[in-house]
PDB file of N, CA and C in Angstrom:
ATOM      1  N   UNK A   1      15.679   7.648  -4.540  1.00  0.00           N
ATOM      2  CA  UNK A   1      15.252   8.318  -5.752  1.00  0.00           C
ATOM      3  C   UNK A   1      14.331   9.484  -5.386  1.00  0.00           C
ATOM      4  N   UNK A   2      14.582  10.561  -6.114  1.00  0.00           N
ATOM      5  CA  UNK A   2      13.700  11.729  -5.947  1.00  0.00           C
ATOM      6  C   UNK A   2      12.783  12.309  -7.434  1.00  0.00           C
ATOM      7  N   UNK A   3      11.828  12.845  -7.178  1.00  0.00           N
ATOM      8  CA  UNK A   3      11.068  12.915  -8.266  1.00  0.00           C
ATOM      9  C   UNK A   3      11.042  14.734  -8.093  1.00  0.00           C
ATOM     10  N   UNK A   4      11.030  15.320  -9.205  1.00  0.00           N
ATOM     11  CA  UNK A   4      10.783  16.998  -9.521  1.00  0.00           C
ATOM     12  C   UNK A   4       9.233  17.173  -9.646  1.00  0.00           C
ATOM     13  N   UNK A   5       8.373  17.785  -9.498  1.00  0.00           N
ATOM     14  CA  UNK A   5       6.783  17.906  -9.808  1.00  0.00           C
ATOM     15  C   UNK A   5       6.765  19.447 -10.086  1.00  0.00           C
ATOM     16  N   UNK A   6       6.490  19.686 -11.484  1.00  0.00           N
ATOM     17  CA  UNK A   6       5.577  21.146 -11.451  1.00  0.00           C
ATOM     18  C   UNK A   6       4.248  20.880 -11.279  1.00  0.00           C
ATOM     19  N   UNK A   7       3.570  22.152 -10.633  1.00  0.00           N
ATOM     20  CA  UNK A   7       1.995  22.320 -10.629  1.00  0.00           C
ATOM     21  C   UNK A   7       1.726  23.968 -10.816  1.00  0.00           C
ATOM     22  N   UNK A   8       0.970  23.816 -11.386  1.00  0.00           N
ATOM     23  CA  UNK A   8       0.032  25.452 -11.880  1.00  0.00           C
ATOM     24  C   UNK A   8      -1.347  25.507 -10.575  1.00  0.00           C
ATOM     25  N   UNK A   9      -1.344  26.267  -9.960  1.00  0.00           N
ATOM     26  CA  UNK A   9      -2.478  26.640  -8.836  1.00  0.00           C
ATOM     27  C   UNK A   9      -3.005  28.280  -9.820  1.00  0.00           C
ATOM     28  N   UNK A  10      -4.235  28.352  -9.793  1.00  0.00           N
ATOM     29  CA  UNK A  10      -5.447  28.988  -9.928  1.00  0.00           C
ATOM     30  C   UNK A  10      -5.192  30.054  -9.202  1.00  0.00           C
ATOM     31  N   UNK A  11      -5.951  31.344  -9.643  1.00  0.00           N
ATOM     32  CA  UNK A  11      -6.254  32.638  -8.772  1.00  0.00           C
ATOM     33  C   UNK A  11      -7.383  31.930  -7.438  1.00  0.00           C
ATOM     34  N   UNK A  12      -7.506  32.725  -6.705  1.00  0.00           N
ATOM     35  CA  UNK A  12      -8.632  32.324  -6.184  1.00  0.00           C
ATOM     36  C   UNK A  12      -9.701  32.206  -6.076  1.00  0.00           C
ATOM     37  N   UNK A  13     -10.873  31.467  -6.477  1.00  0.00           N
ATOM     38  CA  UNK A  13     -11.946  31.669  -6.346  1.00  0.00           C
ATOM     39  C   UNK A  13     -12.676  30.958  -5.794  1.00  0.00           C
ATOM     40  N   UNK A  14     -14.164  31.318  -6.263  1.00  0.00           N
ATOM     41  CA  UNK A  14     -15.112  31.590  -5.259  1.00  0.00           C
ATOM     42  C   UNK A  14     -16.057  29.842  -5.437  1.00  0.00           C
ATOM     43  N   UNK A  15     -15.849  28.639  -4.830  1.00  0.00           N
ATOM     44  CA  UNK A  15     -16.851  27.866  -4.998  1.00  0.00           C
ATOM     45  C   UNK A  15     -18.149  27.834  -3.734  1.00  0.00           C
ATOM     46  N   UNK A  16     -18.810  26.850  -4.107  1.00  0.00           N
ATOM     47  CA  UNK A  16     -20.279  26.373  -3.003  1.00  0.00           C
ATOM     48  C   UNK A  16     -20.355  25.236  -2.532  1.00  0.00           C
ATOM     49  N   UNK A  17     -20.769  25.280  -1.749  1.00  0.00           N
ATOM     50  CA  UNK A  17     -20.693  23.518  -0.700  1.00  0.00           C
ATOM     51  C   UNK A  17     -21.966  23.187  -1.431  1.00  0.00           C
ATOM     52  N   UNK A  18     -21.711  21.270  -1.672  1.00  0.00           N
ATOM     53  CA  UNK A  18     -22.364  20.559  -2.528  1.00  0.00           C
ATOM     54  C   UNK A  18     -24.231  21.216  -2.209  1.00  0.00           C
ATOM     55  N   UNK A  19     -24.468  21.896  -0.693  1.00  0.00           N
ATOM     56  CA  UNK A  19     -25.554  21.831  -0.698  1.00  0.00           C
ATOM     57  C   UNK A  19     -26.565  23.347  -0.998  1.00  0.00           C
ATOM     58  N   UNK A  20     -25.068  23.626  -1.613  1.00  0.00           N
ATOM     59  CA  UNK A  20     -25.431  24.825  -2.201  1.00  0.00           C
ATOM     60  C   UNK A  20     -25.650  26.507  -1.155  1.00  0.00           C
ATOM     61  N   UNK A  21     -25.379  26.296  -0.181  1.00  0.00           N
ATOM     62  CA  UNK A  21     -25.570  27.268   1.151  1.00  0.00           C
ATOM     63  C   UNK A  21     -24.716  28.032   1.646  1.00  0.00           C
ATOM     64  N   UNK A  22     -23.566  27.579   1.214  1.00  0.00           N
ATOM     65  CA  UNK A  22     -22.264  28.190   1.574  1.00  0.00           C
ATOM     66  C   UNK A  22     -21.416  28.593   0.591  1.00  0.00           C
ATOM     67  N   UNK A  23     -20.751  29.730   0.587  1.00  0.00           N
ATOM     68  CA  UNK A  23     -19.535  30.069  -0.288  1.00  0.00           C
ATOM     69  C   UNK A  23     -18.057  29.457   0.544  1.00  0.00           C
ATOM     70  N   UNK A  24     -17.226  29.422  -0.389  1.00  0.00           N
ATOM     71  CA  UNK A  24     -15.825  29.618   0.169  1.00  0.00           C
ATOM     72  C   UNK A  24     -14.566  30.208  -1.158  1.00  0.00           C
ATOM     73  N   UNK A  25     -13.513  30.208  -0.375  1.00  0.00           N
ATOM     74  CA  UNK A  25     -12.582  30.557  -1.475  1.00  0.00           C
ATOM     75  C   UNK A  25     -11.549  29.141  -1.771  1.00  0.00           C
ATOM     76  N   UNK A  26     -11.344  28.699  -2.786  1.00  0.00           N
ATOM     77  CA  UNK A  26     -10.470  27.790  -3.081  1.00  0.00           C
ATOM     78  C   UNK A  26      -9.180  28.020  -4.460  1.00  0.00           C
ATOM     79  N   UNK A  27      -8.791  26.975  -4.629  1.00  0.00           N
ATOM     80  CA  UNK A  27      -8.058  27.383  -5.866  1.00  0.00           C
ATOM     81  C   UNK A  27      -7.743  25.715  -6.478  1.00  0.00           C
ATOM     82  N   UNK A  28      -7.840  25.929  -7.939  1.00  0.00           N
ATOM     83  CA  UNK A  28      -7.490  24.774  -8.868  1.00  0.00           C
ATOM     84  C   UNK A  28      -6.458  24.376  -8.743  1.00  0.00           C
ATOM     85  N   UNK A  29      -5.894  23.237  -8.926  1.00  0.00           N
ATOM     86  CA  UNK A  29      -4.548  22.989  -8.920  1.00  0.00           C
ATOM     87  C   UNK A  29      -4.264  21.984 -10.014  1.00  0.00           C
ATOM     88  N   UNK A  30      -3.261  21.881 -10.732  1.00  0.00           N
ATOM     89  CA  UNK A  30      -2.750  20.659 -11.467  1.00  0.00           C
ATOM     90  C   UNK A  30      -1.263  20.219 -11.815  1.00  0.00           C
ATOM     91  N   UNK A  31      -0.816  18.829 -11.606  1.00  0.00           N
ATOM     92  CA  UNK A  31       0.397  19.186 -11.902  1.00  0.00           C
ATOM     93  C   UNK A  31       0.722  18.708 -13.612  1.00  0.00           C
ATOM     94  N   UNK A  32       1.306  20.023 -14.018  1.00  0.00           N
ATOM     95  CA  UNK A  32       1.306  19.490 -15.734  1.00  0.00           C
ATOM     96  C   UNK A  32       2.723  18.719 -15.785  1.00  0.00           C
ATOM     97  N   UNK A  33       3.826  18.545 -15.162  1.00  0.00           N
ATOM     98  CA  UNK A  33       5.051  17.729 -15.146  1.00  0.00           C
ATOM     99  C   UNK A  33       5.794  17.300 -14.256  1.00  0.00           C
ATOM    100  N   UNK A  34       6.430  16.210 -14.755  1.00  0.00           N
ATOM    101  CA  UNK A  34       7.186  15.301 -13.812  1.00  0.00           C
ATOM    102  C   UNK A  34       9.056  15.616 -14.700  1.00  0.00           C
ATOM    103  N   UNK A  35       9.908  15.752 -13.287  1.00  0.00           N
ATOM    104  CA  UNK A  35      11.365  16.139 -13.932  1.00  0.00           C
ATOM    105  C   UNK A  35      12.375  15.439 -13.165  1.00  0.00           C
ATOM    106  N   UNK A  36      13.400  14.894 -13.586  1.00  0.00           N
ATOM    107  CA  UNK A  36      14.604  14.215 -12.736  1.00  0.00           C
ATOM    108  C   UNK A  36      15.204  15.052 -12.098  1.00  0.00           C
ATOM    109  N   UNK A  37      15.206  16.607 -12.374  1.00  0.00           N
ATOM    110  CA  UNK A  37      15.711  17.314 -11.554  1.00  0.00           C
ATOM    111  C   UNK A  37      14.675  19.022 -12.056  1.00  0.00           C
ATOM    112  N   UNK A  38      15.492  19.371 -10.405  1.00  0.00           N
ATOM    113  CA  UNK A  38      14.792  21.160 -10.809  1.00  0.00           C
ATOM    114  C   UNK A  38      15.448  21.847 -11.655  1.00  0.00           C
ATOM    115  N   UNK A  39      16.271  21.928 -12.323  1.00  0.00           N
ATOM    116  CA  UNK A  39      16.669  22.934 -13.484  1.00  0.00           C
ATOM    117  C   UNK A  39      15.736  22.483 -14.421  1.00  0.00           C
ATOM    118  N   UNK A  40      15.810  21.527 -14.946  1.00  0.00           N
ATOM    119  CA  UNK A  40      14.657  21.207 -15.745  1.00  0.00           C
ATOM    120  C   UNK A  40      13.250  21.272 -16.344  1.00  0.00           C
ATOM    121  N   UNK A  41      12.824  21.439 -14.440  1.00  0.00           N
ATOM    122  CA  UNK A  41      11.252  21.957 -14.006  1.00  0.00           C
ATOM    123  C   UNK A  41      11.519  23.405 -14.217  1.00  0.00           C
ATOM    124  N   UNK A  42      13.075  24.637 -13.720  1.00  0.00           N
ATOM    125  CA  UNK A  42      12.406  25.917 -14.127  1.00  0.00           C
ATOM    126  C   UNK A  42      12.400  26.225 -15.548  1.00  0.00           C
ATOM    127  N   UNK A  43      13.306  25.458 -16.366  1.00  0.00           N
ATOM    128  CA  UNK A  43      13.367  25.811 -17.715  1.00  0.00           C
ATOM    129  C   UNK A  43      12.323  25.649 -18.716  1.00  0.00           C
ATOM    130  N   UNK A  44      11.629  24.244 -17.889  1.00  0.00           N
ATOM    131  CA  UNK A  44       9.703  24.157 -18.850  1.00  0.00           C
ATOM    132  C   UNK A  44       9.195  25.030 -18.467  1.00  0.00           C
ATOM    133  N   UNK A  45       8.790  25.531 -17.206  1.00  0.00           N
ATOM    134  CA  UNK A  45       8.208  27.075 -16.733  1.00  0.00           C
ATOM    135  C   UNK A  45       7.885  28.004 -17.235  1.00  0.00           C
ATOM    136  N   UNK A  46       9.669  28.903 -17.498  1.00  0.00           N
ATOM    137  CA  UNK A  46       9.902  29.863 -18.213  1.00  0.00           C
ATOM    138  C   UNK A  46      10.058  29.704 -19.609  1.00  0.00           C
ATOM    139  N   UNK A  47       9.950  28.643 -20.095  1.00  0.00           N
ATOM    140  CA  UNK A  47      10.282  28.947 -21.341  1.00  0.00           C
ATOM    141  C   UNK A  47       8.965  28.516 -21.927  1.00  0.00           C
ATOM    142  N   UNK A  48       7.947  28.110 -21.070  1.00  0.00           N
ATOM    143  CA  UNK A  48       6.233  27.680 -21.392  1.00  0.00           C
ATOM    144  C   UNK A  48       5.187  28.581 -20.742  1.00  0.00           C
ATOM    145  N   UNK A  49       5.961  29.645 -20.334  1.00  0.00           N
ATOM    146  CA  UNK A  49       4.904  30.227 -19.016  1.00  0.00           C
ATOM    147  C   UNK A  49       3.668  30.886 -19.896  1.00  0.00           C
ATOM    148  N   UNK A  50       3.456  30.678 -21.238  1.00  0.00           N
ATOM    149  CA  UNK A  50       2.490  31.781 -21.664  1.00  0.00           C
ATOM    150  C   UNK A  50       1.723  30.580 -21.487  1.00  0.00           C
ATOM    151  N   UNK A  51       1.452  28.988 -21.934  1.00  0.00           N
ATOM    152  CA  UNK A  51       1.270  28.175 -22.462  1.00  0.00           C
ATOM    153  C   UNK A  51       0.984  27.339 -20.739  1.00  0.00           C
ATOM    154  N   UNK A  52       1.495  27.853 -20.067  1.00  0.00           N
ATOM    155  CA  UNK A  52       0.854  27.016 -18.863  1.00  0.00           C
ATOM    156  C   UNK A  52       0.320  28.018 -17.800  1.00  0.00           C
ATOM    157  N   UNK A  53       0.083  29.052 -18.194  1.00  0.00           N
ATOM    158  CA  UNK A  53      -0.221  30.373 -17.505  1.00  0.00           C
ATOM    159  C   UNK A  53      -2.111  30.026 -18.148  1.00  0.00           C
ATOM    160  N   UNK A  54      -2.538  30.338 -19.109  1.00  0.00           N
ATOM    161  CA  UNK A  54      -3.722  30.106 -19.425  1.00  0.00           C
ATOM    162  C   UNK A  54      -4.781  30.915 -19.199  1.00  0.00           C
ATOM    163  N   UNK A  55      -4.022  32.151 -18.471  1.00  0.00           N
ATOM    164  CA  UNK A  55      -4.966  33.336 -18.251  1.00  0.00           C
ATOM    165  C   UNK A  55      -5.690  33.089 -17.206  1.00  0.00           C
ATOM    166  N   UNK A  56      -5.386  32.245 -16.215  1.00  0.00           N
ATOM    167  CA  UNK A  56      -6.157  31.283 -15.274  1.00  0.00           C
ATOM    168  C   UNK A  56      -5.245  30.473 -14.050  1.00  0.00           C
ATOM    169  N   UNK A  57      -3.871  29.876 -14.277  1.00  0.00           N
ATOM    170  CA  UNK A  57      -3.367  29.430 -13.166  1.00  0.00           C
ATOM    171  C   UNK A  57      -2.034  30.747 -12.961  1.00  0.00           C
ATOM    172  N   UNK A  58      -2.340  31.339 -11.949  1.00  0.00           N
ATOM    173  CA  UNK A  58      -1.876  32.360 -11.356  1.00  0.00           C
ATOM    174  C   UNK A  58      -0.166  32.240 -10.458  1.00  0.00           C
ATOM    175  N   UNK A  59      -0.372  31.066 -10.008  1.00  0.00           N
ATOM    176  CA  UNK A  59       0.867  30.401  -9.423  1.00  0.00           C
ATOM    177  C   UNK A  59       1.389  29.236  -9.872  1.00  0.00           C
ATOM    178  N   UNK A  60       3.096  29.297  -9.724  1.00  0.00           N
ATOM    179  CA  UNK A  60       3.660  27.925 -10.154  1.00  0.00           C
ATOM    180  C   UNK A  60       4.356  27.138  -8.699  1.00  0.00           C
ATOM    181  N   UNK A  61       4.237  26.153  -8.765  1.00  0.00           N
ATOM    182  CA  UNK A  61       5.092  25.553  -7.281  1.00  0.00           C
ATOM    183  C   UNK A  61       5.994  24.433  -7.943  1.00  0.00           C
ATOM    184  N   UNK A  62       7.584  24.775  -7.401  1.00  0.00           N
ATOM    185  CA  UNK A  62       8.117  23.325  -8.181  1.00  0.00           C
ATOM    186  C   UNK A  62       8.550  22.506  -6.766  1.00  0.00           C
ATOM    187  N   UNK A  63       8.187  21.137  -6.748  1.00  0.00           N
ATOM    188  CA  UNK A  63       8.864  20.717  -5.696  1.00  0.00           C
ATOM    189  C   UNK A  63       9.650  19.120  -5.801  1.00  0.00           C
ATOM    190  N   UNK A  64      10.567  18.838  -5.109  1.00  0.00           N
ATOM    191  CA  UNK A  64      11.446  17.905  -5.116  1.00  0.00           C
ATOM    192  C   UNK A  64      10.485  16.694  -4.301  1.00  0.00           C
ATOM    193  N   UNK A  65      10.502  15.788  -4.334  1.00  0.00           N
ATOM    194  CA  UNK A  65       9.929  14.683  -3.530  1.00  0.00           C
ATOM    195  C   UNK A  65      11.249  13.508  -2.886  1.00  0.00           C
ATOM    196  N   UNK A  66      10.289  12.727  -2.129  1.00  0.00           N
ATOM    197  CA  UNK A  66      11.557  11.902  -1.983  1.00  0.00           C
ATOM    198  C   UNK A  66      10.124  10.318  -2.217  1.00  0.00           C
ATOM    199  N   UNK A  67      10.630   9.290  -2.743  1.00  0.00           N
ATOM    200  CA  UNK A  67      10.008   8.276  -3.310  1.00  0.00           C
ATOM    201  C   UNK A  67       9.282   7.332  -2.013  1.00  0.00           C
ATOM    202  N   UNK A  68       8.122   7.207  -2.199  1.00  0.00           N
ATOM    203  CA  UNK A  68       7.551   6.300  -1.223  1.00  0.00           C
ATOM    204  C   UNK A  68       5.807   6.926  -1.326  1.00  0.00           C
ATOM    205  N   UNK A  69       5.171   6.049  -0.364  1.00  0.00           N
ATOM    206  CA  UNK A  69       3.957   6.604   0.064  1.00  0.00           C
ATOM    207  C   UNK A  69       3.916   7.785   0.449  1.00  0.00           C
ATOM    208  N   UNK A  70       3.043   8.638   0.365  1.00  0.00           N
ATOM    209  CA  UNK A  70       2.673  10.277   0.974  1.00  0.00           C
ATOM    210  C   UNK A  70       4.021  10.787   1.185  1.00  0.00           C
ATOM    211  N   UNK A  71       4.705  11.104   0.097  1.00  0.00           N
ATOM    212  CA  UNK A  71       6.397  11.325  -0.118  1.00  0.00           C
ATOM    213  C   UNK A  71       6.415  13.109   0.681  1.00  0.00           C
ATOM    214  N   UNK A  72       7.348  12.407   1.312  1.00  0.00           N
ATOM    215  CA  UNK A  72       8.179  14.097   2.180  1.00  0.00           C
ATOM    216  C   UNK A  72       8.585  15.215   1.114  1.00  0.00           C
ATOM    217  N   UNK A  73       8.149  16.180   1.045  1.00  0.00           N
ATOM    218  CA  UNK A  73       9.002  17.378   0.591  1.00  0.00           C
ATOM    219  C   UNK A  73      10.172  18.098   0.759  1.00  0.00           C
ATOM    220  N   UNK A  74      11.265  17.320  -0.029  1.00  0.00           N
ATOM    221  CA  UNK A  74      12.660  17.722   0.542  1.00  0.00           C
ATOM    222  C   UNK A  74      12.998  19.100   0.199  1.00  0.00           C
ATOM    223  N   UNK A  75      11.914  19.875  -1.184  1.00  0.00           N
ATOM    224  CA  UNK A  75      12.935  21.739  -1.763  1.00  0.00           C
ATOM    225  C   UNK A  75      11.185  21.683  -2.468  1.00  0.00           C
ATOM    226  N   UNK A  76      11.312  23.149  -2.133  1.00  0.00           N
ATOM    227  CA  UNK A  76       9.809  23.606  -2.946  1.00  0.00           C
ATOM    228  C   UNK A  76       9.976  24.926  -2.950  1.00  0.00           C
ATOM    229  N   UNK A  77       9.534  25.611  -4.591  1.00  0.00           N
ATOM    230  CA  UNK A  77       9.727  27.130  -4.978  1.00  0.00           C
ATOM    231  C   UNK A  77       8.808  27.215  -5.761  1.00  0.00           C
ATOM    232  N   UNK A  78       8.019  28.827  -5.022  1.00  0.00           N
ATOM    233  CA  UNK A  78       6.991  29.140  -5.571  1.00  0.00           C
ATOM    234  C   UNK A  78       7.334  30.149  -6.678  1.00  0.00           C
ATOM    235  N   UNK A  79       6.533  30.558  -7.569  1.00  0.00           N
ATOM    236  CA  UNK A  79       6.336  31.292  -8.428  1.00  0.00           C
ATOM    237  C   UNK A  79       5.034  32.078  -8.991  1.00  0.00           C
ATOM    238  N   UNK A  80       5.306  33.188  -9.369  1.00  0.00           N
ATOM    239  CA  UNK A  80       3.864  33.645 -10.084  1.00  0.00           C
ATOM    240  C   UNK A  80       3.864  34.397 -10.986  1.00  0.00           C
ATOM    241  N   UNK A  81       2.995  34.689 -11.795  1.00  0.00           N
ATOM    242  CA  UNK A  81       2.702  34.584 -13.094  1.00  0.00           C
ATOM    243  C   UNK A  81       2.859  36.251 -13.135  1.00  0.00           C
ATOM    244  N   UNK A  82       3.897  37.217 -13.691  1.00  0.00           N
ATOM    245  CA  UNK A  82       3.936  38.339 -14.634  1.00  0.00           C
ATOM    246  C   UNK A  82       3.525  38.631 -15.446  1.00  0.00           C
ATOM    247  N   UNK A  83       2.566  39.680 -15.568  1.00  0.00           N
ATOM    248  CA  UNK A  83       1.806  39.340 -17.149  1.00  0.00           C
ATOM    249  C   UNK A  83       2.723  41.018 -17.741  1.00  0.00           C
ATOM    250  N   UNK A  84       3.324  41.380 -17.225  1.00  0.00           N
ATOM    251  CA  UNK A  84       4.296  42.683 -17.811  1.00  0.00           C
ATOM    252  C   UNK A  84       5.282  41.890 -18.678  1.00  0.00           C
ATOM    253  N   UNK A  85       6.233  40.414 -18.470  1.00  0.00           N
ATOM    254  CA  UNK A  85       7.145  39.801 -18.757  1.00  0.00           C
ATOM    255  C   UNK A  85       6.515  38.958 -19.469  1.00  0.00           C
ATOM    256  N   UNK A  86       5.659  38.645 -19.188  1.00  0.00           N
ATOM    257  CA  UNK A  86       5.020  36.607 -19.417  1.00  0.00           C
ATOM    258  C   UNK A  86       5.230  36.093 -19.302  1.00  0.00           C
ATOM    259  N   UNK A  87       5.920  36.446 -18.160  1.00  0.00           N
ATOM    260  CA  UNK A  87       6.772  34.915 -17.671  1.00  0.00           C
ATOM    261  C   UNK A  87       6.583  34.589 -16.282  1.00  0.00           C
ATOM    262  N   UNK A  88       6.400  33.685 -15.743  1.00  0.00           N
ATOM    263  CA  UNK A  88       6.354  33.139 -14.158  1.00  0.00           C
ATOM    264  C   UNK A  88       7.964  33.718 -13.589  1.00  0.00           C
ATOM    265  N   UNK A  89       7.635  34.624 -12.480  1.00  0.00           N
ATOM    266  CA  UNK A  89       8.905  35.001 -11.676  1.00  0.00           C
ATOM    267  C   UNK A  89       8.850  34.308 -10.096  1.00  0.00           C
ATOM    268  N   UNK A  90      10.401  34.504  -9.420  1.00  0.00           N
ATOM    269  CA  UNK A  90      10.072  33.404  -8.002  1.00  0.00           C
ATOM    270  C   UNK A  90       9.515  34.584  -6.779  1.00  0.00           C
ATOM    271  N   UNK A  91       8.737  33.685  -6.237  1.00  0.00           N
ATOM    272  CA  UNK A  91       8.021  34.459  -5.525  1.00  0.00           C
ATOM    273  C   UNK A  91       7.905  34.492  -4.231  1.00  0.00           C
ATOM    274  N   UNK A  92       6.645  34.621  -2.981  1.00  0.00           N
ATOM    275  CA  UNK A  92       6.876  34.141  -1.916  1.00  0.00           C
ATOM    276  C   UNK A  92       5.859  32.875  -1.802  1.00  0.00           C
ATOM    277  N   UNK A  93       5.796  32.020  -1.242  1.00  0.00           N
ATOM    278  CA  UNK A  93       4.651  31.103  -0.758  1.00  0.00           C
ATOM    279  C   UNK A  93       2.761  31.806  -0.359  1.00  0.00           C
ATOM    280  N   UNK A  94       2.459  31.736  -1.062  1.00  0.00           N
ATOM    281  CA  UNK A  94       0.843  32.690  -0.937  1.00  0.00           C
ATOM    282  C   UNK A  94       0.280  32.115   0.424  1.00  0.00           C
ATOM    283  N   UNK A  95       0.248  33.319   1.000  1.00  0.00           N
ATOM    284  CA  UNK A  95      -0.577  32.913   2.346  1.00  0.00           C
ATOM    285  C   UNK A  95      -1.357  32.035   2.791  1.00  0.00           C
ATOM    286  N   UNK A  96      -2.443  31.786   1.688  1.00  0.00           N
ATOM    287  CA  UNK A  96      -3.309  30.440   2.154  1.00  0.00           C
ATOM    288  C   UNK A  96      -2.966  29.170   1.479  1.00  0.00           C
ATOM    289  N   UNK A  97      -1.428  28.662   1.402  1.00  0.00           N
ATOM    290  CA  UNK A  97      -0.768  27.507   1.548  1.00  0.00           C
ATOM    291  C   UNK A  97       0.402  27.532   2.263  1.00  0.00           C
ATOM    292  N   UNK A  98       0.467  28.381   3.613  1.00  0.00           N
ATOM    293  CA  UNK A  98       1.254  28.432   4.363  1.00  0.00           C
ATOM    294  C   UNK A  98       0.746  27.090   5.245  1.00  0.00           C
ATOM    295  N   UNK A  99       2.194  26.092   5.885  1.00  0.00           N
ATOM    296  CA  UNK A  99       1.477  25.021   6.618  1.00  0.00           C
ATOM    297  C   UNK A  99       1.140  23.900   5.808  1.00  0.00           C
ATOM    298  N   UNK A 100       0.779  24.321   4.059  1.00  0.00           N
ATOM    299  CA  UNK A 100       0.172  22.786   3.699  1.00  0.00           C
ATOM    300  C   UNK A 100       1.477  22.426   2.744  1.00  0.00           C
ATOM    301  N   UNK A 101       1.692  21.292   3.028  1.00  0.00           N
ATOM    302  CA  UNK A 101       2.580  20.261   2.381  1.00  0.00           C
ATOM    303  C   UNK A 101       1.969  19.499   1.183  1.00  0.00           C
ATOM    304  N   UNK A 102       3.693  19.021   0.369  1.00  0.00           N
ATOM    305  CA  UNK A 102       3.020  18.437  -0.565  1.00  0.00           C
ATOM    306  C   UNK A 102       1.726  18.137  -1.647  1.00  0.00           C
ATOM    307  N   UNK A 103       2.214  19.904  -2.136  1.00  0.00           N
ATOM    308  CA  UNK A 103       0.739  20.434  -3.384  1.00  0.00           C
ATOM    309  C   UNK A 103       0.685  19.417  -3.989  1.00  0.00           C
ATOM    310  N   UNK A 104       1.851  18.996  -4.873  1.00  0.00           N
ATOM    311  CA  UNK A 104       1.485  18.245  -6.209  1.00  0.00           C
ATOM    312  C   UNK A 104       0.767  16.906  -5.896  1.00  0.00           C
ATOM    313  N   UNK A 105       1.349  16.142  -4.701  1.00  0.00           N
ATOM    314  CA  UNK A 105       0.748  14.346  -4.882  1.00  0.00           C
ATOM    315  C   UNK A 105      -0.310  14.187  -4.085  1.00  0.00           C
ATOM    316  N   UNK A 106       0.160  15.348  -3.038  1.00  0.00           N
ATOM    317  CA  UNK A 106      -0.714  14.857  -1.276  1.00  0.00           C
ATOM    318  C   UNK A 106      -1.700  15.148  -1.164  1.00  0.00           C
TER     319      UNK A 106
END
């Protein structure tokens, strides 16, 4: 069994280490849905992108899973947010999640 996951990731910004001394750059993440398949996941997307866009999550990632503990990533497509269209278009993988696996569960 395989599971579909959308997630909305954040522009980047700017947080502080708990001890208050340090900056860094991070980004929000959430996943707003679960789909039996990816057509499914791009059609909530685009046809919600004003509504899961929020003026605030900047990128979309859809990815396929495969069922178990710390589940493998079998298909993953990024997206980002057009504000000419309003709509999330496909995109490339943003540089600082090159290397990291499994946005939505892991």
């Amino acid at each position: 069994m395989k599971i579909t996951t959308l997630t909305t990731i954040s522009k980047q910004i700017e947080k502080f280490t708990l001890k208050g001394d340090k900056k860094f750059l991070t980004r929000d993440q959430r996943v707003v849905g679960f789909f039996s398949d990816v057509s499914k996941a791009k059609s909530c997307l685009i046809e919600q992108s004003e509504n899961l866009f929020e003026y605030y999550y900047e990128y979309a990632v859809i990815e396929v899973l495969e069922e178990g503990l710390y589940p493998n990533v079998v298909f993953q497509e990024w997206f980002i947010y057009d504000k000419t269209i309003e709509k999330y278009i496909p995109c490339k993988e943003p540089e600082d999640f090159k290397n990291t696996i499994n946005i939505s569960i892991g």
